[in-house]
Structures are given as structure tokens and as C-alpha cells.
C-alpha atoms as a PDB file:
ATOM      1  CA  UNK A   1    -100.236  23.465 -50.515  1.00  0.00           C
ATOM      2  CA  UNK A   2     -97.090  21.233 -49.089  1.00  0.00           C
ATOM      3  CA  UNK A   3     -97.513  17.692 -49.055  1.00  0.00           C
ATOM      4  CA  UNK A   4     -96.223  15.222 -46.689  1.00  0.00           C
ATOM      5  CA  UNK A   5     -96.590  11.168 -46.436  1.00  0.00           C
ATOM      6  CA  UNK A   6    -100.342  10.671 -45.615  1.00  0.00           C
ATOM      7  CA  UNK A   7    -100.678  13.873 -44.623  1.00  0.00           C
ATOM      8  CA  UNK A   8    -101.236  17.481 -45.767  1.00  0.00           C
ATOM      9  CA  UNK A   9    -100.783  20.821 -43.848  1.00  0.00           C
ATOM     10  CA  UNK A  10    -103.527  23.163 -44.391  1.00  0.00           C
ATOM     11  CA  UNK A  11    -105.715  26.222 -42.535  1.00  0.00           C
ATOM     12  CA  UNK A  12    -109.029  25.728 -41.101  1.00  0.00           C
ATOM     13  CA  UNK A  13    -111.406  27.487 -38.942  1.00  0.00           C
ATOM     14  CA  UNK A  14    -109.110  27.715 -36.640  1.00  0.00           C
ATOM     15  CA  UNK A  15    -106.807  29.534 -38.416  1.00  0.00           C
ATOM     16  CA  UNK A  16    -103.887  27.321 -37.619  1.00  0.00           C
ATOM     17  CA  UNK A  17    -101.529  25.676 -39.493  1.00  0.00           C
ATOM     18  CA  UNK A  18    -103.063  21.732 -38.937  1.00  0.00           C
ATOM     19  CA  UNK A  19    -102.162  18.353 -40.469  1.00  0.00           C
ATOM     20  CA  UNK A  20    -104.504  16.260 -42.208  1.00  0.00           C
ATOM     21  CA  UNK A  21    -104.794  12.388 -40.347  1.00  0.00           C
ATOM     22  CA  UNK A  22    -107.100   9.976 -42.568  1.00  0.00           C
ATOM     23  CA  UNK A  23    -109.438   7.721 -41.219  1.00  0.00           C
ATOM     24  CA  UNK A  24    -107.746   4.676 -40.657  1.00  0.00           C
ATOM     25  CA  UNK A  25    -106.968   1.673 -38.385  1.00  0.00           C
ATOM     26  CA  UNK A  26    -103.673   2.273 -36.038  1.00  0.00           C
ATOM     27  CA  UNK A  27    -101.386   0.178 -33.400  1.00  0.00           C
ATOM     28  CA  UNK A  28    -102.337   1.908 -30.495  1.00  0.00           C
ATOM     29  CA  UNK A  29    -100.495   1.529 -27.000  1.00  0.00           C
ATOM     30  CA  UNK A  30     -97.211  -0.360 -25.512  1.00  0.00           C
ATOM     31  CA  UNK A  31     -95.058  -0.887 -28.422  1.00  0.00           C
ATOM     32  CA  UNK A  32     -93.506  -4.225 -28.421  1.00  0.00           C
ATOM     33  CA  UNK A  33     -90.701  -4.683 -26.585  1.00  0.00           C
ATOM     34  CA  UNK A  34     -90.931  -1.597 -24.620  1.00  0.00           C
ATOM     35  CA  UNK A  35     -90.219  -1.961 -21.171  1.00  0.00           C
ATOM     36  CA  UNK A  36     -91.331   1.163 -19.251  1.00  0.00           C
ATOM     37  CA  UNK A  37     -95.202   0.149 -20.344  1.00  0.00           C
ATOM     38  CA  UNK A  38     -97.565   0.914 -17.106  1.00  0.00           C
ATOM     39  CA  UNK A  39    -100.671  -1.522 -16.868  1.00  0.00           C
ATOM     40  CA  UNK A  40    -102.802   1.332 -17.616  1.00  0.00           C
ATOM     41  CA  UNK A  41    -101.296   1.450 -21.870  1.00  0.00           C
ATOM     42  CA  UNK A  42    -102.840  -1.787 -22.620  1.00  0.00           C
ATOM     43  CA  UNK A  43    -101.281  -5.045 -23.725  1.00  0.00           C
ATOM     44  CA  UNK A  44     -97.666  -5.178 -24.761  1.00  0.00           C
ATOM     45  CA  UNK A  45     -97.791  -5.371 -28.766  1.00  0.00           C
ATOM     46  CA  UNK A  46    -100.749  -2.713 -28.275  1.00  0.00           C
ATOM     47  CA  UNK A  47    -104.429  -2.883 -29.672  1.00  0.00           C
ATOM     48  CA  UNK A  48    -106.106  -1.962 -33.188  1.00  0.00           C
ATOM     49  CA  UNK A  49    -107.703   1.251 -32.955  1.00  0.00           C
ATOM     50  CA  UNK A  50    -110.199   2.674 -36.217  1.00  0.00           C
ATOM     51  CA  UNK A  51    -109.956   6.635 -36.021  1.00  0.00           C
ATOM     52  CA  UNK A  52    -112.347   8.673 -38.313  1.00  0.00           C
ATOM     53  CA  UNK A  53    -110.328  11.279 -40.036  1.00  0.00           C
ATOM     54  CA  UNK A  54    -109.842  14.831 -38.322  1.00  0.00           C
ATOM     55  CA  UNK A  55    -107.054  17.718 -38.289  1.00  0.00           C
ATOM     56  CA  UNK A  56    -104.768  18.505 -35.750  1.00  0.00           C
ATOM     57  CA  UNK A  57    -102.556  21.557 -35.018  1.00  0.00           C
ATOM     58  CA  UNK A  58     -99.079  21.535 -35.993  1.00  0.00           C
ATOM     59  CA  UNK A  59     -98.110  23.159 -32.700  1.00  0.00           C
ATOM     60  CA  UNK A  60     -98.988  23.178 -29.169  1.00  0.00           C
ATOM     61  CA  UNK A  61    -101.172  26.639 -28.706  1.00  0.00           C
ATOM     62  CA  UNK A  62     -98.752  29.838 -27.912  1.00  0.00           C
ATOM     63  CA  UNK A  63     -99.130  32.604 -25.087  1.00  0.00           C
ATOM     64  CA  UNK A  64     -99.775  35.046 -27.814  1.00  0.00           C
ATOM     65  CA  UNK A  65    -102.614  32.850 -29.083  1.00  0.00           C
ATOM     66  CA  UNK A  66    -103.904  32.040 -26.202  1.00  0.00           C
ATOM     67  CA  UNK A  67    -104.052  35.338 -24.949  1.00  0.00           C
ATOM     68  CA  UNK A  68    -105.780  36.206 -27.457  1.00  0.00           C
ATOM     69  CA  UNK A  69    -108.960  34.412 -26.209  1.00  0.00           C
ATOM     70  CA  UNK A  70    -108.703  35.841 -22.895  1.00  0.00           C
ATOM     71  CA  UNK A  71    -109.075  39.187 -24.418  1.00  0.00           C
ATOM     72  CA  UNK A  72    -111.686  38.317 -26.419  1.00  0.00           C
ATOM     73  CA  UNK A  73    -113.421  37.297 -22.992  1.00  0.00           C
ATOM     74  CA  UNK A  74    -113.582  33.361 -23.847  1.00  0.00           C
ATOM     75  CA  UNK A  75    -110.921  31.713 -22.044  1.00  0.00           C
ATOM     76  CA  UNK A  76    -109.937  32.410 -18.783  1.00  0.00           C
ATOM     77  CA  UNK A  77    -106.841  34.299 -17.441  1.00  0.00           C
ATOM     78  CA  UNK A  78    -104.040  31.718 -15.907  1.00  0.00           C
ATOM     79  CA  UNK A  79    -101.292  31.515 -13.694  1.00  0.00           C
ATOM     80  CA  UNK A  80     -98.488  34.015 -14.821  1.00  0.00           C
ATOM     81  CA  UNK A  81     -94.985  34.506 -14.492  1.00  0.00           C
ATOM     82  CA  UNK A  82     -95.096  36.293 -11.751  1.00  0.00           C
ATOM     83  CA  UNK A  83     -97.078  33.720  -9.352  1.00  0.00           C
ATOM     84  CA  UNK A  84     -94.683  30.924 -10.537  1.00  0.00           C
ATOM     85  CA  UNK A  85     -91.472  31.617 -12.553  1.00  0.00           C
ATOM     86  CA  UNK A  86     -92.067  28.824 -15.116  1.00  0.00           C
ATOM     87  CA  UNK A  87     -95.622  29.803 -16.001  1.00  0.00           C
ATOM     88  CA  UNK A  88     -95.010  31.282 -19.525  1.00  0.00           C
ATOM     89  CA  UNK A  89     -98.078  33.596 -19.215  1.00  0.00           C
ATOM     90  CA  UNK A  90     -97.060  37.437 -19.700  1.00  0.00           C
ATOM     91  CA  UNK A  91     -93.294  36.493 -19.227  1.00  0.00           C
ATOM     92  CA  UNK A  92     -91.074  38.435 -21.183  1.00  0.00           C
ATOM     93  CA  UNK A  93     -89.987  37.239 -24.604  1.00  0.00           C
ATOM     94  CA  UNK A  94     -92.263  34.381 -24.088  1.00  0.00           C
ATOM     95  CA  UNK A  95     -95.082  35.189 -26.737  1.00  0.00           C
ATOM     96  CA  UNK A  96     -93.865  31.764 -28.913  1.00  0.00           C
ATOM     97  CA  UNK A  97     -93.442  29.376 -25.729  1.00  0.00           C
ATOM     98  CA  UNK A  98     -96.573  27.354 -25.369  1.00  0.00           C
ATOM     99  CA  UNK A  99     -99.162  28.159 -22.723  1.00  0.00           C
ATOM    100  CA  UNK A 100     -98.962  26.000 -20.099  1.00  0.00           C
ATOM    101  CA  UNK A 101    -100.414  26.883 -16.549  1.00  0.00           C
ATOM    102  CA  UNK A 102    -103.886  25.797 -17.552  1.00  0.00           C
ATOM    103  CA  UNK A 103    -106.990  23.387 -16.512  1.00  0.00           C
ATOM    104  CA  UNK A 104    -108.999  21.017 -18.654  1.00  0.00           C
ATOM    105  CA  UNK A 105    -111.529  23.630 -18.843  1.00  0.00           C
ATOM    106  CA  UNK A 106    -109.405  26.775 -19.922  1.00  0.00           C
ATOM    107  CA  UNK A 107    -107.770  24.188 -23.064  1.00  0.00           C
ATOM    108  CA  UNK A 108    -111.004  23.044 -24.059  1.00  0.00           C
ATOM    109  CA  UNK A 109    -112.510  26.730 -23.952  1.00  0.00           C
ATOM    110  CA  UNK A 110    -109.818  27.755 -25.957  1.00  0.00           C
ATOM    111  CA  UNK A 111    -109.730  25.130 -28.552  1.00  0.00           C
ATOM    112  CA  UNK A 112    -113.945  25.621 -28.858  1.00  0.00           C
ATOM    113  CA  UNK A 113    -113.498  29.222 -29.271  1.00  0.00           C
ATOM    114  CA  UNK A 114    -111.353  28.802 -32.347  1.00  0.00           C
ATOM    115  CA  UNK A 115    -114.009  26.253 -33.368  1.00  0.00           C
ATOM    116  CA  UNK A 116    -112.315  22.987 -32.391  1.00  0.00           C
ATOM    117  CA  UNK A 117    -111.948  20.315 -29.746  1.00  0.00           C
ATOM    118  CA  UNK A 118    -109.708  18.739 -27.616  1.00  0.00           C
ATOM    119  CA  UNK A 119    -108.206  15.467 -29.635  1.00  0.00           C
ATOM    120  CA  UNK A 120    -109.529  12.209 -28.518  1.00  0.00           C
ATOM    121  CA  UNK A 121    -106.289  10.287 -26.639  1.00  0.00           C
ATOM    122  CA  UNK A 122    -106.967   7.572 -29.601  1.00  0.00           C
ATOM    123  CA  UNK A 123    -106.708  10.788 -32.207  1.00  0.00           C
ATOM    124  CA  UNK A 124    -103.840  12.283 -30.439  1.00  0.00           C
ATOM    125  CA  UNK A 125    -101.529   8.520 -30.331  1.00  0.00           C
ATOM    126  CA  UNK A 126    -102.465   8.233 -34.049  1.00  0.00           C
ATOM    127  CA  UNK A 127    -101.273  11.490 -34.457  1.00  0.00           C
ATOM    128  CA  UNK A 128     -97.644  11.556 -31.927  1.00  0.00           C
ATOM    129  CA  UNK A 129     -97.336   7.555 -33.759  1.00  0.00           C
ATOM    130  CA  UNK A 130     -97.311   8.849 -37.575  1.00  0.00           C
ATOM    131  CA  UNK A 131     -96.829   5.636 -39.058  1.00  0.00           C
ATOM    132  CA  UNK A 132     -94.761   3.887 -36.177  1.00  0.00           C
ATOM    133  CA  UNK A 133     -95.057   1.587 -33.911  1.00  0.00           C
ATOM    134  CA  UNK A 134     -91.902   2.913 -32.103  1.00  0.00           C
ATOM    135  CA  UNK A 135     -92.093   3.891 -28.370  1.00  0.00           C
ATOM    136  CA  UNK A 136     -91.454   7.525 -29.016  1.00  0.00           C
ATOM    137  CA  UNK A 137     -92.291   9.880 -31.600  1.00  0.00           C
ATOM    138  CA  UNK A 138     -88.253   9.284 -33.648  1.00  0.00           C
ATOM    139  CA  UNK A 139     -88.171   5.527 -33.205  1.00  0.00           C
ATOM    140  CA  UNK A 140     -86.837   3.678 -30.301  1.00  0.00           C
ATOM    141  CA  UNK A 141     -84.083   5.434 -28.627  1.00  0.00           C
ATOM    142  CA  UNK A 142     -84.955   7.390 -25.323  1.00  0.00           C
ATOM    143  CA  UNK A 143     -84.798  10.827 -25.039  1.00  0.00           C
ATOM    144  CA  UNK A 144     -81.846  12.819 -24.771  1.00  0.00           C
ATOM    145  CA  UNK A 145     -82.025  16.733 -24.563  1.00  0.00           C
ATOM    146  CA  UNK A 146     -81.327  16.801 -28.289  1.00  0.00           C
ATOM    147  CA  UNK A 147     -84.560  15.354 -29.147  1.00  0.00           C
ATOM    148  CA  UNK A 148     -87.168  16.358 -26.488  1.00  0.00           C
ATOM    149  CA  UNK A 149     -87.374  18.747 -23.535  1.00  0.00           C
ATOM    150  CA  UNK A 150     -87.470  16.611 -20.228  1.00  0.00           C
ATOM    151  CA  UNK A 151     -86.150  16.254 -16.806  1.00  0.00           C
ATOM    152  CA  UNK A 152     -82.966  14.206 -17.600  1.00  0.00           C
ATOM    153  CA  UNK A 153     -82.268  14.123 -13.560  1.00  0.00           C
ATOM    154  CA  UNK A 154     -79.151  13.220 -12.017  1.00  0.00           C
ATOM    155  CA  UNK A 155     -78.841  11.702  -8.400  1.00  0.00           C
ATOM    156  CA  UNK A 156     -76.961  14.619  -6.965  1.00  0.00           C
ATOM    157  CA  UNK A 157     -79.156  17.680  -8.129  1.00  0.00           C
ATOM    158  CA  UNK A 158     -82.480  18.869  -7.228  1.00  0.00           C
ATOM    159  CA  UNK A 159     -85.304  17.341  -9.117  1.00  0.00           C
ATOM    160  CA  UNK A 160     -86.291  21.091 -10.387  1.00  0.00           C
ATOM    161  CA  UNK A 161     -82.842  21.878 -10.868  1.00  0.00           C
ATOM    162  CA  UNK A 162     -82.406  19.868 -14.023  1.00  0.00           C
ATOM    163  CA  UNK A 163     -86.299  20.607 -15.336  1.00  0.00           C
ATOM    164  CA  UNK A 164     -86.526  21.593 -18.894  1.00  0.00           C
ATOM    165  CA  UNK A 165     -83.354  20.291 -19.597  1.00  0.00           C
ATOM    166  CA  UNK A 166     -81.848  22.615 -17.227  1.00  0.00           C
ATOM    167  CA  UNK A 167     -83.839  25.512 -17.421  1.00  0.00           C
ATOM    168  CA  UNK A 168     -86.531  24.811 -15.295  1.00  0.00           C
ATOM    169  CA  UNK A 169     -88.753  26.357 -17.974  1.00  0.00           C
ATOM    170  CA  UNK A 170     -90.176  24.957 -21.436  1.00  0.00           C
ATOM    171  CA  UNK A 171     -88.612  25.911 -24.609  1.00  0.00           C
ATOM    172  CA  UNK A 172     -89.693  28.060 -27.360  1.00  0.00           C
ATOM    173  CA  UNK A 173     -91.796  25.787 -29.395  1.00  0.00           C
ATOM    174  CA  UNK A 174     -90.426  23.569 -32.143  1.00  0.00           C
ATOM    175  CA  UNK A 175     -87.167  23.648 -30.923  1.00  0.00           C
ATOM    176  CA  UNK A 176     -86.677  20.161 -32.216  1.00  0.00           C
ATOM    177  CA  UNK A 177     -87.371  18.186 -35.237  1.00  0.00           C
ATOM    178  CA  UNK A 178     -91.086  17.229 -35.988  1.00  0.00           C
ATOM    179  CA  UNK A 179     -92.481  13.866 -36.484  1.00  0.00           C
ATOM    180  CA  UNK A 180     -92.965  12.422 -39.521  1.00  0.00           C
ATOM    181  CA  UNK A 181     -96.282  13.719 -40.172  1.00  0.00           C
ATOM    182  CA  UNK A 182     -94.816  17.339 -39.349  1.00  0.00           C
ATOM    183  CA  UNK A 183     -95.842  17.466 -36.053  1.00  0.00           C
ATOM    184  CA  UNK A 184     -94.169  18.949 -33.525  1.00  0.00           C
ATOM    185  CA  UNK A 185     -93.259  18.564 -29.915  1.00  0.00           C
ATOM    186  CA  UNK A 186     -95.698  15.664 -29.618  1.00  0.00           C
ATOM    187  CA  UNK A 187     -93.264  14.990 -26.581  1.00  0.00           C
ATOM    188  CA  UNK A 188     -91.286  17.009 -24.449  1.00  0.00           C
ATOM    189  CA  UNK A 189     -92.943  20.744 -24.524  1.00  0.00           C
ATOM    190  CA  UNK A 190     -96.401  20.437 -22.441  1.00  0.00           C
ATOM    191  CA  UNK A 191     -98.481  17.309 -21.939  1.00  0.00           C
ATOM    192  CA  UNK A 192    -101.537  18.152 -23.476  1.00  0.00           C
ATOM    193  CA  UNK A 193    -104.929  17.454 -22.133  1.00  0.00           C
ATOM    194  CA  UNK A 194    -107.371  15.338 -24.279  1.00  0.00           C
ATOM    195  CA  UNK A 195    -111.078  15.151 -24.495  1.00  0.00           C
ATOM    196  CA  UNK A 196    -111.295  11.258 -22.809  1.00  0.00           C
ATOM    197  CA  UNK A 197    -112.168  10.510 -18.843  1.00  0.00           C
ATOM    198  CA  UNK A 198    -109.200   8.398 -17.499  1.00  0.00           C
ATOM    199  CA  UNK A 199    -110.017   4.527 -17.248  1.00  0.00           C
ATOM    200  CA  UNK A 200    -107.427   1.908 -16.835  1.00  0.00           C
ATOM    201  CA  UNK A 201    -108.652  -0.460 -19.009  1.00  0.00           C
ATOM    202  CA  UNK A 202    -109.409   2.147 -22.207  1.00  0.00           C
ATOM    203  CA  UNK A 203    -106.913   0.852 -24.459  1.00  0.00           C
ATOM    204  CA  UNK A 204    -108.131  -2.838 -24.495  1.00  0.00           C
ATOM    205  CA  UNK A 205    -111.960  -2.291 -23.257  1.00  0.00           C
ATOM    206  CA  UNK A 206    -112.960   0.838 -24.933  1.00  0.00           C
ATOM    207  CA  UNK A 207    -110.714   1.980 -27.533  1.00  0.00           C
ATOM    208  CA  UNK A 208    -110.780  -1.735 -29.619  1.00  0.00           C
ATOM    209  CA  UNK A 209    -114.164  -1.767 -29.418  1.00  0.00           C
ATOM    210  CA  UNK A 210    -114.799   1.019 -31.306  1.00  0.00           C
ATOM    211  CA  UNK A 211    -115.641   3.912 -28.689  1.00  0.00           C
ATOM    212  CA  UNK A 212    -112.791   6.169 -29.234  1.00  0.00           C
ATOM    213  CA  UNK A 213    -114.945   8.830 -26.840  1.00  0.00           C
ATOM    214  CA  UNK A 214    -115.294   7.269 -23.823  1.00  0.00           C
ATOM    215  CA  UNK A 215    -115.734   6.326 -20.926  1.00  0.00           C
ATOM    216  CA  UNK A 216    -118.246   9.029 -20.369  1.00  0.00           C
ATOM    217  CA  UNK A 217    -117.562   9.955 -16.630  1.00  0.00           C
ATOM    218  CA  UNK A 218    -115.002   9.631 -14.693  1.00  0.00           C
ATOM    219  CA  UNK A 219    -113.043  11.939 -12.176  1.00  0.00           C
ATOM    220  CA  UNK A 220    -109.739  12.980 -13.999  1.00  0.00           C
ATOM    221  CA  UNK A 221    -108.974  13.645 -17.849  1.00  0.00           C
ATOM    222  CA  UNK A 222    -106.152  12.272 -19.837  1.00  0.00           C
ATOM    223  CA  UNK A 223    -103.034  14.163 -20.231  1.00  0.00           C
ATOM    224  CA  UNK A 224    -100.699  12.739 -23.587  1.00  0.00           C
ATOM    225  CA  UNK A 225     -97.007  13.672 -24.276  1.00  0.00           C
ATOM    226  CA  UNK A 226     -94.390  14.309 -21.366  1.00  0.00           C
ATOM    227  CA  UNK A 227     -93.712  17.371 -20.871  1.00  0.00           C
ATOM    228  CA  UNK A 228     -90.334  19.784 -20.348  1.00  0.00           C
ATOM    229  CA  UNK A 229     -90.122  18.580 -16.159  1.00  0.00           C
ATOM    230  CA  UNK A 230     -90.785  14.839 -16.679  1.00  0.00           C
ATOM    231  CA  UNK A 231     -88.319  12.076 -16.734  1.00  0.00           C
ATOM    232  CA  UNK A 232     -87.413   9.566 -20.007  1.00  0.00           C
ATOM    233  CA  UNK A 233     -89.992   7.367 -19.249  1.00  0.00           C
ATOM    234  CA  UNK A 234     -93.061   9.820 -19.704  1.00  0.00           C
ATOM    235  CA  UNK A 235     -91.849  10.705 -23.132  1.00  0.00           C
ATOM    236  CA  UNK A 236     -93.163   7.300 -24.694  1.00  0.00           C
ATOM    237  CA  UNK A 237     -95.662   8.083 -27.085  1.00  0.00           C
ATOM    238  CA  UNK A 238     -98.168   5.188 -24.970  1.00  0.00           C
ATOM    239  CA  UNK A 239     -97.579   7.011 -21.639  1.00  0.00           C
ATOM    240  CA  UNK A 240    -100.337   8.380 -19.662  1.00  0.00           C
ATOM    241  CA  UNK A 241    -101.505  10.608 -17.485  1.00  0.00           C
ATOM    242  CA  UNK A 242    -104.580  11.969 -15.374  1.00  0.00           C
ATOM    243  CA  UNK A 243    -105.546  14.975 -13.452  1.00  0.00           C
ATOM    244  CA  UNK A 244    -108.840  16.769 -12.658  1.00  0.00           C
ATOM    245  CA  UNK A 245    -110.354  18.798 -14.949  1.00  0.00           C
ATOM    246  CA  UNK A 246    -109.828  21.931 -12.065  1.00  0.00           C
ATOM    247  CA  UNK A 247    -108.166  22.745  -9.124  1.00  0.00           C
ATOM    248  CA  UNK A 248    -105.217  24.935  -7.412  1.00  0.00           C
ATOM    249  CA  UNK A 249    -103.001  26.368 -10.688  1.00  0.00           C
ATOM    250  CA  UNK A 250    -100.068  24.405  -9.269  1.00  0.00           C
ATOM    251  CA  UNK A 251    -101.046  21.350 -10.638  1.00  0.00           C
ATOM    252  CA  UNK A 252    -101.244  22.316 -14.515  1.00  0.00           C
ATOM    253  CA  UNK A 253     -97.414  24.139 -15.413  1.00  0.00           C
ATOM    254  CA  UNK A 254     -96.951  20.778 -17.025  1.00  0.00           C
ATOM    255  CA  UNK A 255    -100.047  20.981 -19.093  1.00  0.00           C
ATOM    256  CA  UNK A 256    -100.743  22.874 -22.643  1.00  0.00           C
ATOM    257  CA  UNK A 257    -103.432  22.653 -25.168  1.00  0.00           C
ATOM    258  CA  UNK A 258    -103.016  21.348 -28.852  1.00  0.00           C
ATOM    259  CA  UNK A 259    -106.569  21.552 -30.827  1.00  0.00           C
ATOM    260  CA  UNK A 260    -108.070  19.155 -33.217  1.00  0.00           C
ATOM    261  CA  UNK A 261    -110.606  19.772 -36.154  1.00  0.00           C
ATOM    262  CA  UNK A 262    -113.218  16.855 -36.368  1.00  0.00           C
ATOM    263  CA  UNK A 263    -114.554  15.696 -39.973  1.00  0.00           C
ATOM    264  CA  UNK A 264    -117.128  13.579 -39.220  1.00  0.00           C
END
């Protein structure tokens, strides 16, 4: 077994290769001194936050593992290549890209089906954070394309033109270095849905007092990590998003699935 600080990587039931977070307070949301904080990531300095322990995958699910539970008739078939280019679904010599093209439902089908969960956004910021209190994942420079996969944008080119770092596509995955708790593309890759209903106010009225699962309605899910066709900003480990749980495939080629093992 290889050890790493705080951490250990491991199999479980769901047979993939996962890294061991221990229960423990954290410094959850708008890192001090970060600038590019919306209203929605809490106060700047961030908020305590007590996670139980759990597991989470080392890598965002593939389109060979995913695929895998649509054959198995558990998961749903999504968006492919040939409805929209950068859907990696059934594209060529994209078996190791992560799936993206995919609801809340079809990531939480799939991560139940291997016997897992969505992470809670708390679990998942402990997780992308690994010991810092930086704004992103490597400390506190912003990305570049040698750290993340993003939109870098320029003021004369189409917005899609310079997606994915130019490719208009995601990358294999782990293309770059992992985190410090061996985690990899926490940012840039997909944004990856979470189990929590978007609220506004979650860091500072739900999160530091001690309900890491709510708020239990709501009408769009979380989505952590910016993904290979969003700008600088997104890639801050406190960044947010939300988007309902279904609805026209368009919506999701941002979104992927990373599973978590709960050890309550």
C-alpha cells in the first residue's frame, strides 16, 4: 500500500483506485485574499467545516468505465460524439478521457451502481483543498494551460475557439500533476456534480453548523471544479456552480462524475 501525507490510496467496493480523507475540521470557502470570491463562497477568510471521514476516487470516472454501467443496464446512455463533437462518449481513442455529457441523475446512478455516492460539496473542497488554504488546488497562482485545462480566452477569438486550452475538447485524464493528496484534475477536466441542493448562504448557514448534507430541496445541484471550457476564475477551488439535476444534453459537456465512499 503507498502512503501519502494524511492520506492513503487504496481499492474499495468500487473497485477504484480512492484516497483516504480523515475526519477532520477544514477552512472551507474564499481563501483570504482572493479576489474573484462570488457572494455565494461564503465570507472572505472562509468558514470551519467538520467532515466525517470517507474515500474519494483518484480520478474523474472514464468513458470506458462509465460505459460499462450502461451495459450493465444501470446508467443511462448520453450524448455522444456524434451529436456534439466534444462529448467524449464513443469517440475514438477516447476510452481514458472522462465522461462528461451527463445529468445529476446519470453521475449519481453511476457512482450508486459501483456502490458509492456523489461527494458532499463540503467532502469534495476538503478533498480539491488537501491541506491548503490556497485558492486553487497548487497554491495561489492562476491557471495557466500548464496546470489545468480551461478556456484561457483571448479578445480576438471565438469563445469556443480557445476551449480546452485550444482544443475545444477535454484532455485525457491526469494530464497534469495531482494535488497533494494525489488527486487529480480536481480543476480543469469536468466540473463534477455533488450530492448538495444549491443555496447561497451554505457555506456560512449550513455547512458551519454542522449539516454538511443540506439544504434538502432546492431546484439545481452543485457543480465543483472548472472544467476544460471555463475561464481562470472558475478554477478556484471555492468556486461554484448550479444546474438542474435534468434537462436538454447541451447543458452537461462541462459536467463529469467523481465518486466518493462514505465511512460513517
Amino acid at each position: 500500500m503507498k502512503y501519502l501525507p494524511l492520506v492513503f490510496i487504496g481499492f474499495s467496493a468500487l473497485a477504484a483506485e480512492q484516497v483516504f480523507v480523515p475526519a477532520g475540521e477544514f477552512v472551507m470557502g474564499c481563501s483570504k485574499n482572493d479576489t474573484e470570491c462570488d457572494t455565494d463562497e461564503g465570507p472572505k477568510g472562509g468558514v470551519r467545516v467538520y467532515v466525517p471521514a470517507f474515500k474519494i476516487d483518484v480520478q474523474e470516472v472514464s468513458v470506458a468505465e462509465y460505459r460499462a454501467c450502461v451495459e450493465a443496464g444501470k446508467c443511462g446512455k448520453p450524448f455522444d460524439y456524434l451529436r456534439t463533437h466534444y462529448c467524449n462518449y464513443d469517440a475514438p481513442g477516447r476510452d481514458d478521457y472522462p465522461q462528461n455529457c451527463i445529468n445529476w441523475r446519470n453521475a449519481l446512478d453511476y457512482c450508486q451502481w459501483k456502490g458509492g455516492r456523489l461527494a458532499y460539496e463540503a467532502e469534495w473542497e476538503k478533498a480539491a483543498r488537501a491541506g491548503s488554504t490556497a485558492p486553487y488546488p497548487w497554491g495561489y497562482e492562476p491557471a495557466t494551460c500548464k496546470t489545468a485545462v480551461y478556456d484561457p480566452g483571448t479578445g480576438n477569438k471565438p469563445d469556443t475557439e480557445t476551449d480546452g486550452c485550444w482544443r475545444d475538447l477535454t484532455w485525457p485524464r491526469n494530464s497534469f500533476a495531482p494535488n497533494a493528496w494525489g488527486l487529480y484534475d480536481m480543476v480543469g477536466g469536468t466540473s463534477e456534480w455533488v450530492m448538495n441542493w444549491y443555496d447561497e448562504t451554505a457555506y456560512q448557514n449550513i455547512y458551519a453548523k454542522g449539516d454538511i448534507k443540506g439544504p434538502q430541496k432546492g431546484a439545481k445541484k452543485v457543480i465543483k471544479g472548472g472544467s476544460w471550457d471555463e475561464k481562470q476564475w472558475a478554477q478556484r477551488v471555492s468556486n461554484r456552480f448550479a444546474k438542474p439535476i435534468t434537462g436538454n444534453p447541451d447543458l452537461y459537456g462541462s459536467n463529469g462524475i467523481r465518486c466518493v465512499t462514505p465511512l460513517e
